[in-house]
Protein backbone atom coordinates (compact mmCIF):
# COMPACT_ATOMS: atom_id res chain seq x y z
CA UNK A 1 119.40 59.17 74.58
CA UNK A 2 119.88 62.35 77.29
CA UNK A 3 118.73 65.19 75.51
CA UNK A 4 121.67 68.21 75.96
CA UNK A 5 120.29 71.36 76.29
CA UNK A 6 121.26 73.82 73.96
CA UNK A 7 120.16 77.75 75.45
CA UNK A 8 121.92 79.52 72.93
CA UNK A 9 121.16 77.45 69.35
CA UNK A 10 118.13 80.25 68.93
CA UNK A 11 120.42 83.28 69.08
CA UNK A 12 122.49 85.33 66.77
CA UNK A 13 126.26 84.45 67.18
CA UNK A 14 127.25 87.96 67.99
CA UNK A 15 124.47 88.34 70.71
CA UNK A 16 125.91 85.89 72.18
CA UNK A 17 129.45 86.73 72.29
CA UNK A 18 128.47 90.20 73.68
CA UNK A 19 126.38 88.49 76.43
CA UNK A 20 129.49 86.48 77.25
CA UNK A 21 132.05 88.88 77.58
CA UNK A 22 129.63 90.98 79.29
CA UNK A 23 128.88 88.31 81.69
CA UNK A 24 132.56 88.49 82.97
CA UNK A 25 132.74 91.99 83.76
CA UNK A 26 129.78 91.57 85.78
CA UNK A 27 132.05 88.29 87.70
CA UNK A 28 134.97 90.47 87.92
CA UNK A 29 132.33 93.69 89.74
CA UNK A 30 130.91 90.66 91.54
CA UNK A 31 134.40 89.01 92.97
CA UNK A 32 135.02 92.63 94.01
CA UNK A 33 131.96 93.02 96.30
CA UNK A 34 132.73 89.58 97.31
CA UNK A 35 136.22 89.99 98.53
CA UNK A 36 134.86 92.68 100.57
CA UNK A 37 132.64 90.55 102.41
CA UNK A 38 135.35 88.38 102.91
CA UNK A 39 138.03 91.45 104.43
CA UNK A 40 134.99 92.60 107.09
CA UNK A 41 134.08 88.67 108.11
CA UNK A 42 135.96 89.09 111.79
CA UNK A 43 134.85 92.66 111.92
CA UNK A 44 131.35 91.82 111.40
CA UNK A 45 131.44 88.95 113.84
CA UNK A 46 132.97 91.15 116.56
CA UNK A 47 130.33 93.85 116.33
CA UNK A 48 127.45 90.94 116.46
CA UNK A 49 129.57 88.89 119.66
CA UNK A 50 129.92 92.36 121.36
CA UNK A 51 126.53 93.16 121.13
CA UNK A 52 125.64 90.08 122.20
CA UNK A 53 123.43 89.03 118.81
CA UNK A 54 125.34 86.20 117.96
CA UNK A 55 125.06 82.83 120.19
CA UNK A 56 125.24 79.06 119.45
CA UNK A 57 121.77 76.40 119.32
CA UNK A 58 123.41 74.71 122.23
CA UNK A 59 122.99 77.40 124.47
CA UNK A 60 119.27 76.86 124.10
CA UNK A 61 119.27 73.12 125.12
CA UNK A 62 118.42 70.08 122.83
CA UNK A 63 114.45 69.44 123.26
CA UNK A 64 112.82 66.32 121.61
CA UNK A 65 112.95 66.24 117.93
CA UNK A 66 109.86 67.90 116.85
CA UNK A 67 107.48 66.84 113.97
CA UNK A 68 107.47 69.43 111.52
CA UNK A 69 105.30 70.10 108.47
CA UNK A 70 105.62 72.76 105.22
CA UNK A 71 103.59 74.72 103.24
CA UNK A 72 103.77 75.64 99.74
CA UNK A 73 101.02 77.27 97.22
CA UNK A 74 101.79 78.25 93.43
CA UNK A 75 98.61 79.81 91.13
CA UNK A 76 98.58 79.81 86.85
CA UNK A 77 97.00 81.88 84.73
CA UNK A 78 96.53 80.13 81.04
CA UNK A 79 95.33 83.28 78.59
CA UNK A 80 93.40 81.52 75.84
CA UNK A 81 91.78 82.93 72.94
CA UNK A 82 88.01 83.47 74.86
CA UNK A 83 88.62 83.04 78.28
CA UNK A 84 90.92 82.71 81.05
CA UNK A 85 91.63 79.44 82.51
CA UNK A 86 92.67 80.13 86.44
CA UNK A 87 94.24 77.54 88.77
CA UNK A 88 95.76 77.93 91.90
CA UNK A 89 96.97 74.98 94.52
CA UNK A 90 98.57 74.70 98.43
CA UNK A 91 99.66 71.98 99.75
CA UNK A 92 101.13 70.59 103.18
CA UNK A 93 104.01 68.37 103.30
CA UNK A 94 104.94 66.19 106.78
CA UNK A 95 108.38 66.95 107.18
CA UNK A 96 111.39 63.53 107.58
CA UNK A 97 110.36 60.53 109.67
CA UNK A 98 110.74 59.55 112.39
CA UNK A 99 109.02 61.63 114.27
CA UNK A 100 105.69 61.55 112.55
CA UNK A 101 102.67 63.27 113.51
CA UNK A 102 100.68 61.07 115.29
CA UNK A 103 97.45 63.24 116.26
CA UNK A 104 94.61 63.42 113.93
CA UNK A 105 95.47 65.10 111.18
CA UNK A 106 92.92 66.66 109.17
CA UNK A 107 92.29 65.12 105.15
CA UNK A 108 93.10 66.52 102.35
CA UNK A 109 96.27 67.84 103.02
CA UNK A 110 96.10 70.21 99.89
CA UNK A 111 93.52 72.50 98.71
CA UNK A 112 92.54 73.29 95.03
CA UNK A 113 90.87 76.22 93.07
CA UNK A 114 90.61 75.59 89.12
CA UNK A 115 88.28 76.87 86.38
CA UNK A 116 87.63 79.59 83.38
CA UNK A 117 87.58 83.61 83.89
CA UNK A 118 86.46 86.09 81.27
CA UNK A 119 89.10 88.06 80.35
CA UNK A 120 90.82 89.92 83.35
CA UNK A 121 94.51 91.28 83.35
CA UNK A 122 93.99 91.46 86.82
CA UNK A 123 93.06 87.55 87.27
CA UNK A 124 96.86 87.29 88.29
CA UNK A 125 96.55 89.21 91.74
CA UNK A 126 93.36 87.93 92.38
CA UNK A 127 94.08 83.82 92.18
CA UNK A 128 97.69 84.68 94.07
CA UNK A 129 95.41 86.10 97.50
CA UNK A 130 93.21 82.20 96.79
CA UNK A 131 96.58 80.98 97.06
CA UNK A 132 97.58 82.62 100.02
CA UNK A 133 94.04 81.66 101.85
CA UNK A 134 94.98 78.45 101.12
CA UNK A 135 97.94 78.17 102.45
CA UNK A 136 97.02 80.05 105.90
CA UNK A 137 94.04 77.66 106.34
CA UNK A 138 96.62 74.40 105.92
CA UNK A 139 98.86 76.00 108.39
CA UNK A 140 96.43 76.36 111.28
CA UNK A 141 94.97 72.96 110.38
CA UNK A 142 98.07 71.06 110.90
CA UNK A 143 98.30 69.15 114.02
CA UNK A 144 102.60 69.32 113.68
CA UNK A 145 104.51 71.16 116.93
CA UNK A 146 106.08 73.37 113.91
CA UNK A 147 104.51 74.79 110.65
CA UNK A 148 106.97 76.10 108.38
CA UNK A 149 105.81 78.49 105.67
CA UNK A 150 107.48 79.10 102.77
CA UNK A 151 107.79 83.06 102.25
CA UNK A 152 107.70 85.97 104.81
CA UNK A 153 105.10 86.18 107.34
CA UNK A 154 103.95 89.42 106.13
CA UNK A 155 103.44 88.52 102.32
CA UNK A 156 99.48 87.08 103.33
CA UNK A 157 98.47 90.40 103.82
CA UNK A 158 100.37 92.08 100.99
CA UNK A 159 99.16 89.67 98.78
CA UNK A 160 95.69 89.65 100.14
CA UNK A 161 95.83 93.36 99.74
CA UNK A 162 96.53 93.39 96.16
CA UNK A 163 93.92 90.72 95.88
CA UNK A 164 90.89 92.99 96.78
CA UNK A 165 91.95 95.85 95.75
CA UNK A 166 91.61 93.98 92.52
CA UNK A 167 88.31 92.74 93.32
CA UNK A 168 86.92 95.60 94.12
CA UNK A 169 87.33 97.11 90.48
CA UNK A 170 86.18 93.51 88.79
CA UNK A 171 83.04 92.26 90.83
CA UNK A 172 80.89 89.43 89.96
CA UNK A 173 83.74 86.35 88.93
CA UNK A 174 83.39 82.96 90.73
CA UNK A 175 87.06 83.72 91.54
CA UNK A 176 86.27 87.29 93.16
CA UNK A 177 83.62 85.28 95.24
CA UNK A 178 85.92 82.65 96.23
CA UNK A 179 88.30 85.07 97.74
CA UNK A 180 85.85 86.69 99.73
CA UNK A 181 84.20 83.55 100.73
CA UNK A 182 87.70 82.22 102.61
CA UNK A 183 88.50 86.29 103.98
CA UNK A 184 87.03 85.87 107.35
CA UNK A 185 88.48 82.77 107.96
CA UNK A 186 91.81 84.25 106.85
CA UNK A 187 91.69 86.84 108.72
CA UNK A 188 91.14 85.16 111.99
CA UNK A 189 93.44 81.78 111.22
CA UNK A 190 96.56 84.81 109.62
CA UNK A 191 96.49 86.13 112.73
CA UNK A 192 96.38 82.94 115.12
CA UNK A 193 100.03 82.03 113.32
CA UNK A 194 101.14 85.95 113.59
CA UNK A 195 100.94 85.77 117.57
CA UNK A 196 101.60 82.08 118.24
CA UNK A 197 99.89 81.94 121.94
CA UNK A 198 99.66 78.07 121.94
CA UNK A 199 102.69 76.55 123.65
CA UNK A 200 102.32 73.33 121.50
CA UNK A 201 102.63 74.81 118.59
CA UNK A 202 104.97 76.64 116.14
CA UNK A 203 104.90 78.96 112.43
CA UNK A 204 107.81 80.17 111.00
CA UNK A 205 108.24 82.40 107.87
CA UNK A 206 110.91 80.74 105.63
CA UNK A 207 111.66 83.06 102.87
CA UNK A 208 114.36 82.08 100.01
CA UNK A 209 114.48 85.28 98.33
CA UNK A 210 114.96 88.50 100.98
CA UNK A 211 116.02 92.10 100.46
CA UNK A 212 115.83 92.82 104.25
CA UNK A 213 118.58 94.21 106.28
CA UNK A 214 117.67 94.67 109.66
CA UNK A 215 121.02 93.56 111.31
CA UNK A 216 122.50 95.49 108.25
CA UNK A 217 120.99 98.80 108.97
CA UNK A 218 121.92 98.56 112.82
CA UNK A 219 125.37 97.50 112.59
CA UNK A 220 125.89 99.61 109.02
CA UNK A 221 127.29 96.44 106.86
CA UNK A 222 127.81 97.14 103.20
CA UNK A 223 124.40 98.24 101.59
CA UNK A 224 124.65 96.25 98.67
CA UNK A 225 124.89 92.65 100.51
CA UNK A 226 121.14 91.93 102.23
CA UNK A 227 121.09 90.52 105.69
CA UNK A 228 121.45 86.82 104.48
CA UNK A 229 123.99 86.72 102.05
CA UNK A 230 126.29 88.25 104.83
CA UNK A 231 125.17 85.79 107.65
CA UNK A 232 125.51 82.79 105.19
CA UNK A 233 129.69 84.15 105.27
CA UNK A 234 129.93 84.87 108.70
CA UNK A 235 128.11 82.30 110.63
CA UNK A 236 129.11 78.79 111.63
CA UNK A 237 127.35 76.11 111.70
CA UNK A 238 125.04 75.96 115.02
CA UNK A 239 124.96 79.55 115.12
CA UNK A 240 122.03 82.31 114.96
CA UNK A 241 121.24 85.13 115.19
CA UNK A 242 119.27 87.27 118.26
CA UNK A 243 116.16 87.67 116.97
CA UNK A 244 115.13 91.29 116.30
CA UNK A 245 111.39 93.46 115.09
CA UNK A 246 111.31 93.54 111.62
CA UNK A 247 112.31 96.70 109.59
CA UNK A 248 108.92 98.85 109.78
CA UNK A 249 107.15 99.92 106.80
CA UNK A 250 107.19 103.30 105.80
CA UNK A 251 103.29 103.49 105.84
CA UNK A 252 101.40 100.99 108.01
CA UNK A 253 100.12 97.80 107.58
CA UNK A 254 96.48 97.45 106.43
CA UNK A 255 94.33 95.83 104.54
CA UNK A 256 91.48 97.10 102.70
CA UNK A 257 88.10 95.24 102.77
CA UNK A 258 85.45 94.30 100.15
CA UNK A 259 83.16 97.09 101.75
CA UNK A 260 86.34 100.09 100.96
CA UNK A 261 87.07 100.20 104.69
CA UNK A 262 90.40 100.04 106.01
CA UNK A 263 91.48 97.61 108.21
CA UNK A 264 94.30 98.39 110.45
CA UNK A 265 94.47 95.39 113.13
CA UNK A 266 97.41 93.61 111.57
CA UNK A 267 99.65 97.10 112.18
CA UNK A 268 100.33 96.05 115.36
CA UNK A 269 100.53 92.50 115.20
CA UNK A 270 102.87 92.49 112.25
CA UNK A 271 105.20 95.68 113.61
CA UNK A 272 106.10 92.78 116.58
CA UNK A 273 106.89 90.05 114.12
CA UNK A 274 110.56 89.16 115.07
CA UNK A 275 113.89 87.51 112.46
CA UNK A 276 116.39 85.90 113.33
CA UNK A 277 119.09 83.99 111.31
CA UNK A 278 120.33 80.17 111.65
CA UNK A 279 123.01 78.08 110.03
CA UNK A 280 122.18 74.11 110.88
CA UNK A 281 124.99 72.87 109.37
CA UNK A 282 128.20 73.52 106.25
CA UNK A 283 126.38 73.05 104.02
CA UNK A 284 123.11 75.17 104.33
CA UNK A 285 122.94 78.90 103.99
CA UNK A 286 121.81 81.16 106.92
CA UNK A 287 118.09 80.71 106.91
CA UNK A 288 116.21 83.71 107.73
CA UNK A 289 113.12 82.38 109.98
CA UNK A 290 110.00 85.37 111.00
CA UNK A 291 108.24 84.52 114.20
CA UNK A 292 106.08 85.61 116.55
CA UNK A 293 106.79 87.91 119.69
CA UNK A 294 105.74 84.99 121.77
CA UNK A 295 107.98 82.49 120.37
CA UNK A 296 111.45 84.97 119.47
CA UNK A 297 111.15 86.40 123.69
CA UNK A 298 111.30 82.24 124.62
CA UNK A 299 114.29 80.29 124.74
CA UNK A 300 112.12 77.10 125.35
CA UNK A 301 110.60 77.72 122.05
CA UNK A 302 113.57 78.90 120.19
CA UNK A 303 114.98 75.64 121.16
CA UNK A 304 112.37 73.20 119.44
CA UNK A 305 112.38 75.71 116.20
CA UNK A 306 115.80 75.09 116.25
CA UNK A 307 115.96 71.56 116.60
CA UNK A 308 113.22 71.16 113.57
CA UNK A 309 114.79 72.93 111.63
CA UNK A 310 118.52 71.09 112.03
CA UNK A 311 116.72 67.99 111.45
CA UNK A 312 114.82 68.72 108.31
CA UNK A 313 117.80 70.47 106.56
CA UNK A 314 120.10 67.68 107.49
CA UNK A 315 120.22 66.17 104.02
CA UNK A 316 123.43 68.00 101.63
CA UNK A 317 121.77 69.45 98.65
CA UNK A 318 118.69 70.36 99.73
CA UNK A 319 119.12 73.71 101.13
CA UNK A 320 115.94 74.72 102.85
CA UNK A 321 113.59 72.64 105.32
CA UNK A 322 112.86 69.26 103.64
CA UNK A 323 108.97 69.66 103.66
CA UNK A 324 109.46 73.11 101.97
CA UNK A 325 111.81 71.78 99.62
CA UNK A 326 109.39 68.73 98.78
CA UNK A 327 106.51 70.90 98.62
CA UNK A 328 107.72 73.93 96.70
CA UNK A 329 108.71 71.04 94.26
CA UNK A 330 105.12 69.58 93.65
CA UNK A 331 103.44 72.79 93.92
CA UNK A 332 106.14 74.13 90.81
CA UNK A 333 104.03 71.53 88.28
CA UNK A 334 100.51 72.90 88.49
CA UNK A 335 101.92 75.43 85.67
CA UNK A 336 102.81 71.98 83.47
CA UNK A 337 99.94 70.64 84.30
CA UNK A 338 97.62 73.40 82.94
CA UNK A 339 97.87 72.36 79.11
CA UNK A 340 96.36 68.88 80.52
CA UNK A 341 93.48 70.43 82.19
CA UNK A 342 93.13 72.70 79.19
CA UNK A 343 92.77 69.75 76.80
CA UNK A 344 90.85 67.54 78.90
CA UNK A 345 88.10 70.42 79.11
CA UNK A 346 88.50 70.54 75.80
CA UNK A 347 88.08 67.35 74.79
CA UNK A 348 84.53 67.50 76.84
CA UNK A 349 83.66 70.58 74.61
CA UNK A 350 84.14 68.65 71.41
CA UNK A 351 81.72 65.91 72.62
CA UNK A 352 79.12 68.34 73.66
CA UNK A 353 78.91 70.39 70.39
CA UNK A 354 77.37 69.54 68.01
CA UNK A 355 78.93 72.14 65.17
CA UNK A 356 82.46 72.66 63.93
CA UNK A 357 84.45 71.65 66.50
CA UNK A 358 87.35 73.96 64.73
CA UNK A 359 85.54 76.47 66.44
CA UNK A 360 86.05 75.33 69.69
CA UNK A 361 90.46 74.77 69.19
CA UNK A 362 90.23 77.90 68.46
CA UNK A 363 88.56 79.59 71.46
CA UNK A 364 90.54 77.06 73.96
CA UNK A 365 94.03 78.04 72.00
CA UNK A 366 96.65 79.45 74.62
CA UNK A 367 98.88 82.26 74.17
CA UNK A 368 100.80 82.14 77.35
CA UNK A 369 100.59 81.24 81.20
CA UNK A 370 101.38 83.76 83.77
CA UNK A 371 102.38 81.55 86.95
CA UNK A 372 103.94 81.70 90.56
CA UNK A 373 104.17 80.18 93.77
């Protein structure tokens, strides 16, 4: 028998009500902001023809269908009683067939990082910047004409930045060494996708979740509406956007180093990272896609990201790139997974000691698990 879910049998009867009635007031605000969206549609698709931002994917030409590939990482923390237990994973996903990569392409196609931490509320940060070195080192190592990544091209190094900054206060962990193990590689493969120079090849930034408003800000749309949930309304399908630099950040970009300096190469680099916005089809939302420079000043190029990405979201439902949306999906059950590896470690333990194993439950008891992508 289906089991029916039941969210509010665990709540008072009152709370609930409140919540409810609550809940529609905030649909009623909501509808309001809405409708206004919905009054400035032609308005906002006059200033963005006039300007000459707005054009269609058959302006660019229909190349080849591309072969396309995603990535995806997610990290858990497990807090148990006398230790951490730390576990990040990335993996790469080829995206619909046909066409499939035929060049070599390099095995595994995932990468792992699992095992136990003494007691760090900073373990968090630390496994997320593992993830992200992970993914960055899939990306570069995939043969596919485009790489999509899911996230903004600029959350590596923010991540990355958190990471050390957190090593730097909690030296000595396996998982502090890891890090810094992978960091020249990551520096050197983060910055191959950031500029793009091979012709052959292609990364875009695929975030789901955006604040940005670059196209906002220039043309003065309604501040509370980001630059996606507008473009989602006013474009058709087959339409994008010009691309356009990315806001800059108030402070530049840098990234501090194991050794406390400051390195400030990726200010540059990052400052000409370029958006634009595309609606493949109905039933997709605008997708905002970060490139490189070299790739948003070529229509050539524009063309093939394009056409990958109208082939992989051309399946109703699924409302991102298919490899994304297969990948984010496997990568989403390491944090299930965790209680498994837990008791299979476990279960070891027990065989090797020799005392009360009662002792040993209780150490490898978890309170809660602290997870992401």
């Amino acid at each position: 028998m289906e089991k029916i879910e039941q969210p509010f049998s665990e709540l008072p009867e009152a709370l609930v009500e409140e919540i409810l009635a609550k809940s529609e007031e905030i649909g009623s605000s909501l509808y309001e902001s809405f409708k206004e969206i919905q009054k400035k549609k032609e308005d906002i698709r006059n200033q963005l023809l006039t300007k000459g931002f707005l054009k269609r994917d058959s302006e660019v030409g229909y190349p080849a269908i591309p072969t396309t590939c995603g990535i995806d990482g997610s990290y858990a923390v497990e807090r148990l009683l006398s230790i951490d237990f730390v576990a990040c994973a990335a993996v790469a996903i080829e995206g619909l067939t046909p066409p499939s990569e035929k060049r070599h392409w390099e095995k595994p196609h995932h990468r792992v990082f699992i095992g136990p931490e003494k007691h760090n509320p900073e373990s968090t940060s630390i496994i997320r910047g593992l993830m992200m070195e992970m993914e960055i080192e899939l990306a570069v190592k995939a043969p596919h004409d485009i790489v999509f990544l899911d996230g903004s091209l600029t959350t590596p190094l923010i991540y990355m930045n958190q990471a050390i900054n957190k090593i730097v206060e909690s030296k000595g962990t396996k998982l502090s060494k890891e890090v810094i193990d992978r960091l020249d590689e990551f520096l050197t493969t983060y910055q191959t996708i950031l500029e793009a120079k091979r012709s052959d090849k292609l990364w875009a930034g695929i975030p789901k979740y955006t604040t940005k408003r670059e196209l906002g800000e220039k043309f003065s749309w309604p501040a509370h509406y980001d630059d996606r949930a507008v473009l989602t309304t006013i474009l058709y399908p087959g339409e994008f956007t010009h691309p356009i630099p990315l806001t800059p950040p108030l402070q530049p970009w840098h990234l501090k180093l194991p050794t406390g300096d400051i390195d400030r190469e990726f200010d540059d680099i990052l400052r000409r990272v370029h958006v634009m916005y595309y609606k493949p089809h109905k039933w997709t939302p605008a997708l905002r896609v970060e490139i490189a420079p070299s790739i948003a000043t070529n229509n050539s190029r524009i063309a093939i990201l394009l056409q990958g990405l109208k082939y992989q979201c051309g399946t109703p439902g699924i409302l991102e790139p298919y490899p994304l949306y297969i990948a984010d999906r496997m990568v989403k059950h390491l944090r299930k997974a965790i209680p498994a590896f837990r008791q299979t470690a476990t279960k070891k333990m027990t065989e090797l000691h020799t005392g009360d194993i009662g002792e040993i439950f209780f150490s490898m008891h978890g309170y809660r698990t602290e997870s992401g992508r």
